[in-house]
C-alpha atoms as a PDB file:
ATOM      1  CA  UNK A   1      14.659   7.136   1.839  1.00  0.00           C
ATOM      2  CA  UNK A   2      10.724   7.007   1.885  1.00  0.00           C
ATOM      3  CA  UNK A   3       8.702   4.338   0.168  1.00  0.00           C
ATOM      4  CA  UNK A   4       4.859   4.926  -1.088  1.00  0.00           C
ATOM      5  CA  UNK A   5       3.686   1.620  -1.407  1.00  0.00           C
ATOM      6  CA  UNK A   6       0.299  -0.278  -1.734  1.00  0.00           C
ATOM      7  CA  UNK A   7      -0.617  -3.267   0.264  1.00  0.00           C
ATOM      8  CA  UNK A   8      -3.047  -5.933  -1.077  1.00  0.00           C
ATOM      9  CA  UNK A   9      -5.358  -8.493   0.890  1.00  0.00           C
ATOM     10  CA  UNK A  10      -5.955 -11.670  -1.008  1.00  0.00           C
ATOM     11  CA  UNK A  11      -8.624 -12.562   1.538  1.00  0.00           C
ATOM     12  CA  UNK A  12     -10.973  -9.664   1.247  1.00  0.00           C
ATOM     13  CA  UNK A  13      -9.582  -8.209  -2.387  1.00  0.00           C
ATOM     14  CA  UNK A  14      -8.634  -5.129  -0.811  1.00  0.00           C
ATOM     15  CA  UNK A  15      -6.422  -2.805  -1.312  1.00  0.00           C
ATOM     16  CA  UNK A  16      -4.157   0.322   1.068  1.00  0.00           C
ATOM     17  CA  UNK A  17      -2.015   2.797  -0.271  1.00  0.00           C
ATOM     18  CA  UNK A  18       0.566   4.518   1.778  1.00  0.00           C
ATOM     19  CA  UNK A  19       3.892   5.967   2.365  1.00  0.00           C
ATOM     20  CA  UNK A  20       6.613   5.619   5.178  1.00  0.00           C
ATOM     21  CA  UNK A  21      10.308   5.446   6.014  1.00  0.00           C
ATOM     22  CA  UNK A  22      10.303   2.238   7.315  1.00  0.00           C
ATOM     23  CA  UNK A  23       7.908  -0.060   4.389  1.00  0.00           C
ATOM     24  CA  UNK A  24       9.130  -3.578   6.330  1.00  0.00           C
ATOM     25  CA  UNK A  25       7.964  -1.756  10.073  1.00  0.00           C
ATOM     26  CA  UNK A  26       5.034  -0.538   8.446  1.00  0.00           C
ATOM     27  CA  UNK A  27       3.809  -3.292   6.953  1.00  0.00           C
ATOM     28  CA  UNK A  28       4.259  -4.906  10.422  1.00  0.00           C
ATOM     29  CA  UNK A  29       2.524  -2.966  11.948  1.00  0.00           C
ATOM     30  CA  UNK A  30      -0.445  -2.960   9.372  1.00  0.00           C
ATOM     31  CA  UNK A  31      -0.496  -6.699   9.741  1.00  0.00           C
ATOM     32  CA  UNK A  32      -0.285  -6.490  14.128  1.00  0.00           C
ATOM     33  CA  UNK A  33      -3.077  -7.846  16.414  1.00  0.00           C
ATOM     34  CA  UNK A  34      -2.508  -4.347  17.853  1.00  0.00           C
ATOM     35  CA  UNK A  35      -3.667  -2.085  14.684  1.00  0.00           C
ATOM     36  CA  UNK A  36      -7.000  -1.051  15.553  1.00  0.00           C
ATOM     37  CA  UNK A  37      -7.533   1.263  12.419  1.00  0.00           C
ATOM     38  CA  UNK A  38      -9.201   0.318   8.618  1.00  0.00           C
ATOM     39  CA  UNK A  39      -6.322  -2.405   8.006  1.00  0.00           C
ATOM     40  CA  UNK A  40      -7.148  -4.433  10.721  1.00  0.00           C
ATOM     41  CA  UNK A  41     -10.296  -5.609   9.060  1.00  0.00           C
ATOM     42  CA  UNK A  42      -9.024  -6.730   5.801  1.00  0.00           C
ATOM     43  CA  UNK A  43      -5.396  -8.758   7.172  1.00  0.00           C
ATOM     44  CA  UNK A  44      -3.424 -10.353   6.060  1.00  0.00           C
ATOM     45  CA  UNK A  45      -1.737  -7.652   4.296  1.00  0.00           C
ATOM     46  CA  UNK A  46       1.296  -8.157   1.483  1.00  0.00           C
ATOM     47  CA  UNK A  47       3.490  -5.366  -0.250  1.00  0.00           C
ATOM     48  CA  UNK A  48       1.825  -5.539  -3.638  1.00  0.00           C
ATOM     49  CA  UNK A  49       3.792  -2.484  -4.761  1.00  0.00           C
ATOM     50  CA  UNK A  50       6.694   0.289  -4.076  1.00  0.00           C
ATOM     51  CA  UNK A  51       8.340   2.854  -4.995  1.00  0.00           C
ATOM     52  CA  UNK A  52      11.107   4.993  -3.226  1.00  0.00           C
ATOM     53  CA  UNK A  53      12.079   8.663  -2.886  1.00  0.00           C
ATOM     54  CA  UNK A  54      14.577  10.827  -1.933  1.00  0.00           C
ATOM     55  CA  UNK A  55      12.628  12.935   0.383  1.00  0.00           C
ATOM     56  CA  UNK A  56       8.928  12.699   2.030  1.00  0.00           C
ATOM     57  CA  UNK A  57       6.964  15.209  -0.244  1.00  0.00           C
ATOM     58  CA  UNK A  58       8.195  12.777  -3.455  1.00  0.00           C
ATOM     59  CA  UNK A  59       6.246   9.972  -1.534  1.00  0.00           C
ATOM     60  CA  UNK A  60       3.642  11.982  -0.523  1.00  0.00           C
ATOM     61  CA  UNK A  61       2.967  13.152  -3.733  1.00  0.00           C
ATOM     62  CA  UNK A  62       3.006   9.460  -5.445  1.00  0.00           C
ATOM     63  CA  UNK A  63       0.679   8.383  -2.546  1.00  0.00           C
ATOM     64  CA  UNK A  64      -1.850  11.108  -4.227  1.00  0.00           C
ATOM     65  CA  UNK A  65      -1.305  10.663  -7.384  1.00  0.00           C
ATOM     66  CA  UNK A  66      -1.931   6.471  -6.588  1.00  0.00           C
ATOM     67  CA  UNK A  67      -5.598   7.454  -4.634  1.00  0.00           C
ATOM     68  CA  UNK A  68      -6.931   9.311  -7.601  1.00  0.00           C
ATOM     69  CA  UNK A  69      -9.052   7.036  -9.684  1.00  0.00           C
ATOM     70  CA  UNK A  70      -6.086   7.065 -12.300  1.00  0.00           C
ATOM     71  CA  UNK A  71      -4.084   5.650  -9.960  1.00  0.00           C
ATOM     72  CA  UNK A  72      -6.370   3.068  -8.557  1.00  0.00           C
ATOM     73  CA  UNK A  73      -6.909   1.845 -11.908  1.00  0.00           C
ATOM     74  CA  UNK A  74      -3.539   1.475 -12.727  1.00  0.00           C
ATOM     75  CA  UNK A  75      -3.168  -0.299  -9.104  1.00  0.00           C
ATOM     76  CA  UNK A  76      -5.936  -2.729 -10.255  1.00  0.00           C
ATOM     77  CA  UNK A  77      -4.313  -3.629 -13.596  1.00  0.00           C
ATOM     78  CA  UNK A  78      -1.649  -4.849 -11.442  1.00  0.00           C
ATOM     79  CA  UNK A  79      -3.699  -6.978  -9.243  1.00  0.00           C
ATOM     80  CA  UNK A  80      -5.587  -8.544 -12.041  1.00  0.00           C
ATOM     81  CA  UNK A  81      -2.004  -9.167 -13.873  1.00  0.00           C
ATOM     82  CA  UNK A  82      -0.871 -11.317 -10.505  1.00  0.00           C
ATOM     83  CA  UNK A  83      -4.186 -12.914 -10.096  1.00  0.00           C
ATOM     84  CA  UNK A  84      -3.688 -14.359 -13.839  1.00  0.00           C
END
């Protein structure tokens, strides 16, 4: 099972979109004093949204489809929904 999910940071209004196997590890791992990469800046992170798939090119292919501006928009509409 593989999850494409996007992560949202109250704090700094931010948002990540990704995939993985493992969406609870990940998410750890985004929110570790140890991640050094773009996250890091903008934690606390939160699982905002998800989907699953059978296999990794589904998720990979929703994780595109989420980074066009499309997508984004549609990812914003549900962060001004929960913010209401």
């Amino acid at each position: 099972m593989y999850h494409t999910y996007v992560l949202y940071s109250i704090q700094f209004n931010k948002i990540y979109i990704g995939f993985s196997s493992n969406l609870e590890l990940r998410l750890s791992i985004h929110n570790s004093d140890k991640n050094t990469g773009w996250t890091s800046k903008y934690k606390p992170w939160e699982v905002l949204y998800s989907e699953n798939f059978e296999t990794k090119k589904e998720a990979m292919l929703r994780e595109k489809q989420l980074k066009t501006s499309r997508g984004r928009a549609y990812i914003w509409d549900l962060v001004s929904s929960r913010n209401n």
